[in-house]
N, C-alpha and C. Protein backbone atom coordinates (compact mmCIF):
# COMPACT_ATOMS: atom_id res chain seq x y z
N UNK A 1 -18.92 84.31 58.26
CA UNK A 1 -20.26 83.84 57.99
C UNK A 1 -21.23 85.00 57.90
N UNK A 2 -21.05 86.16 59.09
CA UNK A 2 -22.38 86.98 58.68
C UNK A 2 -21.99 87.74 58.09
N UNK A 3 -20.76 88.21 57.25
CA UNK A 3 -20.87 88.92 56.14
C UNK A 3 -21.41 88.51 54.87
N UNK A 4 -21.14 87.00 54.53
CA UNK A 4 -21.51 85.90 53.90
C UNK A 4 -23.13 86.13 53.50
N UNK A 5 -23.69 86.09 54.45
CA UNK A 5 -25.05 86.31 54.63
C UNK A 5 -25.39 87.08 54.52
N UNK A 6 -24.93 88.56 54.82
CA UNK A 6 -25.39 89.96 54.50
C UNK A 6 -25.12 90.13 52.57
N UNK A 7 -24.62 89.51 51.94
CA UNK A 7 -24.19 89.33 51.04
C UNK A 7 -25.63 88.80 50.16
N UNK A 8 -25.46 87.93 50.39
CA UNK A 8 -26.77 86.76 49.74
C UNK A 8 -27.90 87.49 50.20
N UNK A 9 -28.31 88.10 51.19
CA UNK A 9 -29.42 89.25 51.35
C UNK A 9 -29.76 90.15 50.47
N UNK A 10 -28.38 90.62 50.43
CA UNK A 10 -28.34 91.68 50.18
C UNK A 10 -28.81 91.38 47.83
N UNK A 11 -28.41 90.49 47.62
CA UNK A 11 -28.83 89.70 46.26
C UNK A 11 -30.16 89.24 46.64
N UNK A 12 -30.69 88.85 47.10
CA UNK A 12 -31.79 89.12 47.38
C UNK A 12 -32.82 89.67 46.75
N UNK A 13 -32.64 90.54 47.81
CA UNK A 13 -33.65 92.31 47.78
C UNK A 13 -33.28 92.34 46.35
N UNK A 14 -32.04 92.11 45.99
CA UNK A 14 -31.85 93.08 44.50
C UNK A 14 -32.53 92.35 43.45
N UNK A 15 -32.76 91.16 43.68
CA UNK A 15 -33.69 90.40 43.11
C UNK A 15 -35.18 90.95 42.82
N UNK A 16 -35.59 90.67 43.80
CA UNK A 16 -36.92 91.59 44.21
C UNK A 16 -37.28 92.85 43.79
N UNK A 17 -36.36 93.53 43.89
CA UNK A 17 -36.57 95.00 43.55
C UNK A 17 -36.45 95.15 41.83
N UNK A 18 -35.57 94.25 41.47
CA UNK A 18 -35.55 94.18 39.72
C UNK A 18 -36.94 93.95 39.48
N UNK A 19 -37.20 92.96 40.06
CA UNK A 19 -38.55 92.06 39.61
C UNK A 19 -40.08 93.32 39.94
N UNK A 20 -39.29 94.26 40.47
CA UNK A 20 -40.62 94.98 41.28
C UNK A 20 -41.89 94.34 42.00
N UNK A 21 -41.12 92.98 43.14
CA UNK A 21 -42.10 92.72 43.48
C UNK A 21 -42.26 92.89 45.19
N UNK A 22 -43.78 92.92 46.10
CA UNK A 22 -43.60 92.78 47.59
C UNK A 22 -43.28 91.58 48.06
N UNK A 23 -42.81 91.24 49.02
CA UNK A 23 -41.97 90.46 49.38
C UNK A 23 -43.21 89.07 49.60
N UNK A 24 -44.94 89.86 49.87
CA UNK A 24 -46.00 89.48 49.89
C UNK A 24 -45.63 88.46 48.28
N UNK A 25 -45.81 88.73 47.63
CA UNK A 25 -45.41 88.53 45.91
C UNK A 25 -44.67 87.45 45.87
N UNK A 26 -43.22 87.74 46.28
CA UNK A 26 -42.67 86.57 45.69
C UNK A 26 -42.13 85.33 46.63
N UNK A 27 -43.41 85.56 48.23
CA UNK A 27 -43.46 84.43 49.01
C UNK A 27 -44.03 83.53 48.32
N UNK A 28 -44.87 84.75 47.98
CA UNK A 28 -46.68 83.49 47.16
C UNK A 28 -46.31 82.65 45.74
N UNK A 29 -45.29 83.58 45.23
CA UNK A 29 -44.89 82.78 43.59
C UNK A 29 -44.02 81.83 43.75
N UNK A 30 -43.27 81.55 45.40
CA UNK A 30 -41.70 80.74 45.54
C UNK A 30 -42.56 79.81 46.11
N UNK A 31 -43.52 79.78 46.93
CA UNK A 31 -43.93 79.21 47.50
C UNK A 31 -42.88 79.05 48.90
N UNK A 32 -42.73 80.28 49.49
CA UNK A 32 -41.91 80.69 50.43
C UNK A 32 -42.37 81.28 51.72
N UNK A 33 -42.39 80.57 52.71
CA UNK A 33 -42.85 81.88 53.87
C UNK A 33 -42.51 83.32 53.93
N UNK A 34 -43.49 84.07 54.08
CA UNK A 34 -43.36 85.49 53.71
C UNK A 34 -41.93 86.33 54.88
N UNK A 35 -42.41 85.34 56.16
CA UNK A 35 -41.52 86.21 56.77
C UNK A 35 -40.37 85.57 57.31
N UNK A 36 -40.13 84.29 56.25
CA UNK A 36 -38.72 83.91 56.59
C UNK A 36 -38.21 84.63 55.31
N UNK A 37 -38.78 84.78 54.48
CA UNK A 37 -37.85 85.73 53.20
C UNK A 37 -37.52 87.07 53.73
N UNK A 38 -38.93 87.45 54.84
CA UNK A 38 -38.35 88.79 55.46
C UNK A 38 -37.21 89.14 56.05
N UNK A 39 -36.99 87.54 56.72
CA UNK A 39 -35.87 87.75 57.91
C UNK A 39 -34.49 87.35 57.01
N UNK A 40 -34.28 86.63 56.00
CA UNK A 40 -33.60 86.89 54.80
C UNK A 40 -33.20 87.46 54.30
N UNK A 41 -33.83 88.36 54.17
CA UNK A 41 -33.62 89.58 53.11
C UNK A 41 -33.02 90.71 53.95
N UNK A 42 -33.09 89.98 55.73
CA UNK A 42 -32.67 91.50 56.80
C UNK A 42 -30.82 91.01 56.63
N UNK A 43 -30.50 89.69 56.66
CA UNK A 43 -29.29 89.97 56.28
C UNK A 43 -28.85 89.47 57.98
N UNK A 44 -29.86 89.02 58.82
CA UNK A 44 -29.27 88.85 60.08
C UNK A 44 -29.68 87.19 60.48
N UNK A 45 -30.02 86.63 59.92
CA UNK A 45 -30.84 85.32 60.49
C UNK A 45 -29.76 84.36 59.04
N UNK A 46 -30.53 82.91 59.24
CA UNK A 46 -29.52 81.65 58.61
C UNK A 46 -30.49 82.21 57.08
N UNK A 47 -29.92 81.71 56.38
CA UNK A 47 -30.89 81.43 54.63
C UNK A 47 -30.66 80.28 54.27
N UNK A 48 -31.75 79.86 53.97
CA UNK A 48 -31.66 78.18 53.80
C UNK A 48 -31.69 78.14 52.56
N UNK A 49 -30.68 76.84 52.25
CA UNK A 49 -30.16 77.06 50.54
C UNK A 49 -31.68 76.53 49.60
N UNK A 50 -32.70 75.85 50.04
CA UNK A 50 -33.41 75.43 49.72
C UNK A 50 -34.43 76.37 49.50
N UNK A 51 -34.57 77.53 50.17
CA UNK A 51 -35.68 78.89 49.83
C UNK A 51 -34.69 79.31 48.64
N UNK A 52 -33.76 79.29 48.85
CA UNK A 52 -32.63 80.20 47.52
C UNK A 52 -33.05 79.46 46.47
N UNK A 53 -33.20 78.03 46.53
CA UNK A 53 -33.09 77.26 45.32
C UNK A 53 -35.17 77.32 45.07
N UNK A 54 -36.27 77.35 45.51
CA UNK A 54 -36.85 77.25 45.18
C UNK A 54 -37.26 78.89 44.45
N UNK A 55 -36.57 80.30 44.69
CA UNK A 55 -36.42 81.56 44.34
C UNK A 55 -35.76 81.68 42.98
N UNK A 56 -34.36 80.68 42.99
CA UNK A 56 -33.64 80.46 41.91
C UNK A 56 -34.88 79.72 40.64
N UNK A 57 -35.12 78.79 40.82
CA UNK A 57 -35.38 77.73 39.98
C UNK A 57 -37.17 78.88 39.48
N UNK A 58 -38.15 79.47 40.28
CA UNK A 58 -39.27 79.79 39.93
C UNK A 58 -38.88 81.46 38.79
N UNK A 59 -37.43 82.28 39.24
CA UNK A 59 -37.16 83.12 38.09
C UNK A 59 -36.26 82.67 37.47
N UNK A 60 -35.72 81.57 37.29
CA UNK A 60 -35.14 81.00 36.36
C UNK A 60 -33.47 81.99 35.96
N UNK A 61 -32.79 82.23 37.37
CA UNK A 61 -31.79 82.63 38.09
C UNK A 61 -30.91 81.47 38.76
N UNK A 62 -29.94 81.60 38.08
CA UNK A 62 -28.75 80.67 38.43
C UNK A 62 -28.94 80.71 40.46
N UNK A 63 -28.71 79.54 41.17
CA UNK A 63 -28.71 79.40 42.29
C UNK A 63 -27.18 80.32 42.68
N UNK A 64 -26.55 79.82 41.78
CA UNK A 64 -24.84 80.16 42.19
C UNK A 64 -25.00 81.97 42.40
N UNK A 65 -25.77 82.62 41.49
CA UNK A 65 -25.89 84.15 41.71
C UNK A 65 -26.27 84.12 43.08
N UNK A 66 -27.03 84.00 43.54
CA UNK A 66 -27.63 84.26 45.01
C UNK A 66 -26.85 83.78 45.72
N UNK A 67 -26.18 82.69 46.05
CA UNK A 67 -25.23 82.59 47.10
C UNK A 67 -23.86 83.05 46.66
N UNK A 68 -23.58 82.87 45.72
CA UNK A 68 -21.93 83.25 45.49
C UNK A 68 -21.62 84.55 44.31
N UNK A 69 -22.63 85.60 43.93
CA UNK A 69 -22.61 86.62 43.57
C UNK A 69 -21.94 86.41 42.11
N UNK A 70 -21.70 85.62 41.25
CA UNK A 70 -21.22 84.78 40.45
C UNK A 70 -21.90 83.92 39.00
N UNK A 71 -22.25 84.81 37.74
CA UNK A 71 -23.01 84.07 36.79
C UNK A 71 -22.21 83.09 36.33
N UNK A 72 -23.10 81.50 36.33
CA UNK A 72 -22.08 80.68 35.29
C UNK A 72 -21.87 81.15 34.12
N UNK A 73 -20.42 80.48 33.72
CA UNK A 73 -20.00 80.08 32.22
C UNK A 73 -19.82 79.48 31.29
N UNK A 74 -19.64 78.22 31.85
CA UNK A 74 -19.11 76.92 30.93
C UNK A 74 -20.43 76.35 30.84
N UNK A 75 -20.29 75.81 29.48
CA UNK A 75 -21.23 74.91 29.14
C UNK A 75 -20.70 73.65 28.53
N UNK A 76 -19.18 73.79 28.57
CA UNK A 76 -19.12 72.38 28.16
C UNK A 76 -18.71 71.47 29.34
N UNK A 77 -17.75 72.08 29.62
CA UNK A 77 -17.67 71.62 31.30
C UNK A 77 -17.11 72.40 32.29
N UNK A 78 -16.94 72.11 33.48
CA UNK A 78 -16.23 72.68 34.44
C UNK A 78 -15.92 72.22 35.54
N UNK A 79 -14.05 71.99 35.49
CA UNK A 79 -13.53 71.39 36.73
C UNK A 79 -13.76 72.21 38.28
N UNK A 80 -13.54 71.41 38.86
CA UNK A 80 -13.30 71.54 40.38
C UNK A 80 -12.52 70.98 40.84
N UNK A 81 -11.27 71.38 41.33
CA UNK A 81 -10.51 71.10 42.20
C UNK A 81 -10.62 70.76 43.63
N UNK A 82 -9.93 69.63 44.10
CA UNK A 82 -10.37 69.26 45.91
C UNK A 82 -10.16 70.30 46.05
N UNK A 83 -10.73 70.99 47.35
CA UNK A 83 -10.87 72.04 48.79
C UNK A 83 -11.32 72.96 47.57
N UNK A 84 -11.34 73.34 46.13
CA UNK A 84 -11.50 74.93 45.90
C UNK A 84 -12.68 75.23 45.28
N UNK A 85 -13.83 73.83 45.71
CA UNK A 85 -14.94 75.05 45.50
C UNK A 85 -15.55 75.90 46.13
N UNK A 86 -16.55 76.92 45.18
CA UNK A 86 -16.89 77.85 45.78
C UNK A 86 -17.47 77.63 47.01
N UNK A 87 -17.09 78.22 48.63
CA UNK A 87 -17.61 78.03 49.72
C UNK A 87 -18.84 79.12 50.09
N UNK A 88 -19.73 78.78 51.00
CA UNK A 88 -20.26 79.32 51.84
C UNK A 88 -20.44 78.85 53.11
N UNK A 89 -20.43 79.20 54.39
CA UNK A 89 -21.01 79.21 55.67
C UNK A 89 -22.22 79.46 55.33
N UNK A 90 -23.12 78.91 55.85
CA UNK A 90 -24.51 79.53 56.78
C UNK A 90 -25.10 79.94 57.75
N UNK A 91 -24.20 78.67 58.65
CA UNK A 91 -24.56 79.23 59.77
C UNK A 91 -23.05 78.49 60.70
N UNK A 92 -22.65 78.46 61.71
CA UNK A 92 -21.37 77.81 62.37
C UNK A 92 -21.87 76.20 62.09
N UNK A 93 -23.58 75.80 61.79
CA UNK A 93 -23.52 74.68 61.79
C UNK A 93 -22.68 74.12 60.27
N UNK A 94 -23.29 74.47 58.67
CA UNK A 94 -23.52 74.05 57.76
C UNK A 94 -22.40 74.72 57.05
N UNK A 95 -21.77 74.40 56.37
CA UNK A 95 -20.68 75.17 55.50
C UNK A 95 -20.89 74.41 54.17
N UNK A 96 -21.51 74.99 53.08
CA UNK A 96 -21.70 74.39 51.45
C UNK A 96 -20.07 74.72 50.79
N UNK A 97 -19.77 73.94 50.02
CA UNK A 97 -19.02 73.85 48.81
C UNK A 97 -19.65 73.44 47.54
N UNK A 98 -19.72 74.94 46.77
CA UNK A 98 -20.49 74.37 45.59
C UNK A 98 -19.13 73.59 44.28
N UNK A 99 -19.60 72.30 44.10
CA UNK A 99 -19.17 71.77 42.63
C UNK A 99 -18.92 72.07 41.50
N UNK A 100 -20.27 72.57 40.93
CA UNK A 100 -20.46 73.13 39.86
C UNK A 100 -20.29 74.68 39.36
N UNK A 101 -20.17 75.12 40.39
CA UNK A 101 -20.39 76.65 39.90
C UNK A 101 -21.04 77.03 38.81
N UNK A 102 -19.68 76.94 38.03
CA UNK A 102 -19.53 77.57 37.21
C UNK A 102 -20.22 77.26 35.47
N UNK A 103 -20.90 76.14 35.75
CA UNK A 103 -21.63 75.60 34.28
C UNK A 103 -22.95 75.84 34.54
N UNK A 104 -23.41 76.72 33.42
CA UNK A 104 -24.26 77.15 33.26
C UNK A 104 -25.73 76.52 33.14
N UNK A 105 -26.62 76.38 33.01
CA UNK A 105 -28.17 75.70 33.09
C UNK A 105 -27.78 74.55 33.35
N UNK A 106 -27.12 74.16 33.82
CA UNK A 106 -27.17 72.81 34.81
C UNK A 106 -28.30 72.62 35.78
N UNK A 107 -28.67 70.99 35.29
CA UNK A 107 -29.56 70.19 35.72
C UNK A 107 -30.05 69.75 37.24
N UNK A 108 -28.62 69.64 37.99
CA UNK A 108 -28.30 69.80 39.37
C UNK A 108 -27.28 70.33 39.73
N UNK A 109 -27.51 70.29 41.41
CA UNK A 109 -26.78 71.09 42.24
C UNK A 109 -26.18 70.61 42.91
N UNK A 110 -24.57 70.11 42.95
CA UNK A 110 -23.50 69.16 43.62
C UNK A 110 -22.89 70.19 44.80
N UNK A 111 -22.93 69.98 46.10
CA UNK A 111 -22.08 70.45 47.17
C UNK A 111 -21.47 69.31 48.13
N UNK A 112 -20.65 69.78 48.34
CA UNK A 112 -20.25 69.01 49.77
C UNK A 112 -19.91 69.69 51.08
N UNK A 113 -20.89 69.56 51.62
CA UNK A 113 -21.72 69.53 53.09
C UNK A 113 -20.76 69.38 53.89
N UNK A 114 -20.61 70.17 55.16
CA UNK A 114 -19.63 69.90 56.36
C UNK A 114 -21.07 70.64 57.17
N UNK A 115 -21.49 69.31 58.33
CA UNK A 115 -22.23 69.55 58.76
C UNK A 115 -21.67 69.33 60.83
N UNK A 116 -21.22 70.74 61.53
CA UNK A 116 -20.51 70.56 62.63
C UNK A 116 -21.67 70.28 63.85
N UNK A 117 -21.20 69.38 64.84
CA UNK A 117 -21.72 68.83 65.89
C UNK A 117 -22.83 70.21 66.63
N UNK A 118 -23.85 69.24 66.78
CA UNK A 118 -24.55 70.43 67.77
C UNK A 118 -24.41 70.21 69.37
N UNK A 119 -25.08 70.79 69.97
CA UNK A 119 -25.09 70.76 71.23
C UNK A 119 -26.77 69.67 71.94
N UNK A 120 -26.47 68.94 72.57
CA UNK A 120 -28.00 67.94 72.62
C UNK A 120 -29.02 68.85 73.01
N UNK A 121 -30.13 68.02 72.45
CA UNK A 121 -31.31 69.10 72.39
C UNK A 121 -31.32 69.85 71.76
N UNK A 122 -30.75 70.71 71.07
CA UNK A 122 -30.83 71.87 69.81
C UNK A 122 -31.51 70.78 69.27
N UNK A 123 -32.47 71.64 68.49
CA UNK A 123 -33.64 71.37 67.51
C UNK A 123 -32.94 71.42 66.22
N UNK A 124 -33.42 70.46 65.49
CA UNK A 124 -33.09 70.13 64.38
C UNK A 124 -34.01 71.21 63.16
N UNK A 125 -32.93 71.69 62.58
CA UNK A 125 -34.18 72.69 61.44
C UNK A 125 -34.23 71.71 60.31
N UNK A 126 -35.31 71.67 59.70
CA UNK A 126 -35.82 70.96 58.78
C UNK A 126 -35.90 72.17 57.54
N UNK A 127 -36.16 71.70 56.28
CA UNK A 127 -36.14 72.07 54.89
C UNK A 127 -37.42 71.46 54.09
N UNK A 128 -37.76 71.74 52.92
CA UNK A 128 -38.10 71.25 52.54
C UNK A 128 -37.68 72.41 50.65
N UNK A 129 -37.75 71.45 49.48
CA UNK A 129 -37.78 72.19 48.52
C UNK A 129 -38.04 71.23 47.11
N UNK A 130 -38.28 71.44 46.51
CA UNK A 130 -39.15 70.89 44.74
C UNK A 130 -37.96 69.77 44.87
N UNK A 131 -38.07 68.67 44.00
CA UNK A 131 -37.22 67.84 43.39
C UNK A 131 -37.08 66.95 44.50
N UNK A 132 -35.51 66.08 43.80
CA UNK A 132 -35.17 65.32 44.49
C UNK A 132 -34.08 65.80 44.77
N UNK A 133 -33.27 64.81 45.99
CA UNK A 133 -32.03 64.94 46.42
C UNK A 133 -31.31 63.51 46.89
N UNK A 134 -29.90 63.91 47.08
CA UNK A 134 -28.96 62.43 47.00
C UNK A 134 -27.71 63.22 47.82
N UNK A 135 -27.25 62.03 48.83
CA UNK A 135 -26.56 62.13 49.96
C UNK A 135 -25.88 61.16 49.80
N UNK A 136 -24.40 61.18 50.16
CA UNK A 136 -23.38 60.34 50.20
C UNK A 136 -22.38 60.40 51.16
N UNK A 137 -22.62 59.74 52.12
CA UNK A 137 -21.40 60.48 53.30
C UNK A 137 -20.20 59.92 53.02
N UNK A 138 -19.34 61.21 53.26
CA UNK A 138 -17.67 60.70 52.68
C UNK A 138 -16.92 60.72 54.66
N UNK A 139 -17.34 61.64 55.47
CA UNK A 139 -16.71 61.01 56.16
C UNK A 139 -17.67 61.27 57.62
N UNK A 140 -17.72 60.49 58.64
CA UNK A 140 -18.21 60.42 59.98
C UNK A 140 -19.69 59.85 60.15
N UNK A 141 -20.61 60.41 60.81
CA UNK A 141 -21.72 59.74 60.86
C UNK A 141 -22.68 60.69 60.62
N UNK A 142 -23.77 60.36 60.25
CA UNK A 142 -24.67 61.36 59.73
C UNK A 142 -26.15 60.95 60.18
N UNK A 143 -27.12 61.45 61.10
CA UNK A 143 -28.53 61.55 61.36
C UNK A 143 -29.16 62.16 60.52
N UNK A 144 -30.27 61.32 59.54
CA UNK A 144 -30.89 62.40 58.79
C UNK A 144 -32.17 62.09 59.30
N UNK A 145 -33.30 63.17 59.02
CA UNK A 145 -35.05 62.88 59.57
C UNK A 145 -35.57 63.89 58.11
N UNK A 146 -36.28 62.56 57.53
CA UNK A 146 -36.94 62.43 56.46
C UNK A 146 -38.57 62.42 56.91
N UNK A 147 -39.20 63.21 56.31
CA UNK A 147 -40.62 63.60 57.08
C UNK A 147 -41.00 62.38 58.33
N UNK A 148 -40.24 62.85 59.41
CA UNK A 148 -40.23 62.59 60.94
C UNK A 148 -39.66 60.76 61.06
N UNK A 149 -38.98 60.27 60.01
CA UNK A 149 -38.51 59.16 60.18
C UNK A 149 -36.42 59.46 60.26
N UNK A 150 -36.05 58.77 61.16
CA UNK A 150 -35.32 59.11 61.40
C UNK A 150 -33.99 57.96 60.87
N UNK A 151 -32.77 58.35 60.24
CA UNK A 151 -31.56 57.44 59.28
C UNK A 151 -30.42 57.69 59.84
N UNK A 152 -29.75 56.49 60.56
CA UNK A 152 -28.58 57.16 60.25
C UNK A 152 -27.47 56.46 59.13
N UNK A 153 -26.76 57.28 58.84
CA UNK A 153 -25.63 56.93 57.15
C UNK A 153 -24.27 56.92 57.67
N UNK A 154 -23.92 56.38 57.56
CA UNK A 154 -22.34 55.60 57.80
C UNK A 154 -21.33 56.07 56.89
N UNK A 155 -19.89 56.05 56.94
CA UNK A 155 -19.33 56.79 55.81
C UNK A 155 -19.59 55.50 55.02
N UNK A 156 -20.10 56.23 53.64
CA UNK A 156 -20.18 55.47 52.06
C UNK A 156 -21.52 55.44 52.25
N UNK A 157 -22.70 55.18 52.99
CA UNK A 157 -23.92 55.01 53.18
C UNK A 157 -24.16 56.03 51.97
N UNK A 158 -25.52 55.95 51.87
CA UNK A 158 -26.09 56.62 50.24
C UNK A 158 -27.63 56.94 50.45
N UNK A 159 -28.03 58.07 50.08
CA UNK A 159 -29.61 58.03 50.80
C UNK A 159 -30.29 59.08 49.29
N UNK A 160 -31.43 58.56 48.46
CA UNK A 160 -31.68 59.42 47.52
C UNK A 160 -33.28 59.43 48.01
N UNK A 161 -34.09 60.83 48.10
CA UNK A 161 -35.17 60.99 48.80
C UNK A 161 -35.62 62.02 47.98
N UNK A 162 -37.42 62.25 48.31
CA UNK A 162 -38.11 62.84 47.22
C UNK A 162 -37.78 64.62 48.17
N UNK A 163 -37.26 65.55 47.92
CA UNK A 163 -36.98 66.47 48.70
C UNK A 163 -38.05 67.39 49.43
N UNK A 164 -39.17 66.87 48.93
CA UNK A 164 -40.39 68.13 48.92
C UNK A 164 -40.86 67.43 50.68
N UNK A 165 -40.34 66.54 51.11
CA UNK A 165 -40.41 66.17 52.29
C UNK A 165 -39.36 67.20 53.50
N UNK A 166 -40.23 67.33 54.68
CA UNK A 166 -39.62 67.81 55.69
C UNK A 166 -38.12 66.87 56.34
N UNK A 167 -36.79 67.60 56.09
CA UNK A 167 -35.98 66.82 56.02
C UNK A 167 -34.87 68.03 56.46
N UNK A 168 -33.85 67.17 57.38
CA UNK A 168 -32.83 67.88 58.32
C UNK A 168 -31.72 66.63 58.54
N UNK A 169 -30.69 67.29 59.37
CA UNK A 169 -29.49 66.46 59.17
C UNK A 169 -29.01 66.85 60.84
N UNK A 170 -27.90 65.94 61.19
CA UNK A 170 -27.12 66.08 62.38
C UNK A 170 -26.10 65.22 62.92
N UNK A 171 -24.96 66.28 62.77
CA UNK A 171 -23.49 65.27 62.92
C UNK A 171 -24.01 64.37 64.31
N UNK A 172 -23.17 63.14 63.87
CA UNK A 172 -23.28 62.07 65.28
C UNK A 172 -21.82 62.33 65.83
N UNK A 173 -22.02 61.63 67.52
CA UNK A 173 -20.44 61.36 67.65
C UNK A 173 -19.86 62.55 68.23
N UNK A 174 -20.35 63.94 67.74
CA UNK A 174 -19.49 64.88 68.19
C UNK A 174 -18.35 65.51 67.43
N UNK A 175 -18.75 64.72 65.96
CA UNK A 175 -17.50 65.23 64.82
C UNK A 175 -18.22 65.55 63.83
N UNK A 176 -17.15 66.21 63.46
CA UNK A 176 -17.97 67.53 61.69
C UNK A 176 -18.10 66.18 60.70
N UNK A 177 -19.22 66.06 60.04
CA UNK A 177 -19.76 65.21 59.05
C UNK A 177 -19.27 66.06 57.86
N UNK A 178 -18.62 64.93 56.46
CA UNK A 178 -19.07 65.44 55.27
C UNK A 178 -19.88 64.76 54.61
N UNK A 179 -20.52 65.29 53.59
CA UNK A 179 -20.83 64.42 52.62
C UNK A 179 -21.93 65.05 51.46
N UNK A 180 -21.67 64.48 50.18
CA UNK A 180 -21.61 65.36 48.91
C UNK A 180 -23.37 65.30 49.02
N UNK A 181 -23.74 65.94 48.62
CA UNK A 181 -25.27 66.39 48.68
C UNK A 181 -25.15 66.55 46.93
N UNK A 182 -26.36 66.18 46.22
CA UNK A 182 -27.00 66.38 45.37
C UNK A 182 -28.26 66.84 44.99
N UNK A 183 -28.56 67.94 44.93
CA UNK A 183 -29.72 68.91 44.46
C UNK A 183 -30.58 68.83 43.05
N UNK A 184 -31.44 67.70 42.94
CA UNK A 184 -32.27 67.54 41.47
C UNK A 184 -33.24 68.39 41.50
């Protein structure tokens, strides 16, 4: 995981530095906190796929470059095989599998989410980012808190929400949750 992350940092900065901009710059253009991009860009803290995707989507930079170092290709289509898409860790909680990779200006962003048990009381981190999004749990139980209202989703349960809302997740039960996330 934290090489993972030193990785996607490290794309980043290189972002930034193409762009020649201060980090002041392209908080204000992502509409990004300045010094969670700071602590981002150090390569030592979580990166939330949702600052990536609102960085991605405002320079008009494939999401898949920033986390998986990787320009799409296909434009007509592109399979995915069970277990082999592209992975990331984030943090010991969140582990993404991206869908799509590999097709290029695609519309959305398909992963499936393995979201592992916390410990009670750990604070729930919340997100927020442009668009919409769509949740489908394939297996265990799933707590979600949608600007401070709180769901829980059952396997097959289905939840499509406006994303720009403060919104977080948390395995129930004590077992690793999946379930396919959709990024509009």
């Amino acid at each position: 995981m934290d090489e993972q992350i030193k990785q996607i940092a490290e794309r980043l900065r290189g972002l930034r530095d193409v762009l020649e901009l201060s980090t002041e710059q392209m908080a204000q253009e992502c509409g990004v906190d300045e010094q969670e991009l700071q602590r981002a860009e150090s390569g030592e803290y979580d990166i939330s796929v949702s600052m990536l995707q609102k960085i991605a989507r405002t320079y008009s930079v494939a999401l898949d470059t920033l986390m998986f170092g990787e320009e799409p290709k296909m434009s007509t289509y592109f399979l995915t095989r069970a277990g082999k898409g592209i992975s990331v860790e984030r943090t010991k909680a969140y582990r993404y599998q991206a869908l799509a990779a590999g097709f290029k200006d695609r519309k959305a962003d398909p992963f499936i989410v393995s979201v592992e048990p916390r410990p009670e009381g750990e604070p729930m981190h919340l997100n927020t980012h442009t668009g919409q999004e769509f949740n489908l749990v394939l297996e265990g139980r799933l707590m979600l808190n949608i600007g401070g209202k709180e769901l829980t989703l059952n396997q097959g349960d289905s939840l499509y929400f406006d994303a720009s809302l403060p919104h977080g997740m948390k395995a129930l039960d004590g077992r690793t949750v999946k379930f396919l996330a959709i990024i509009l």
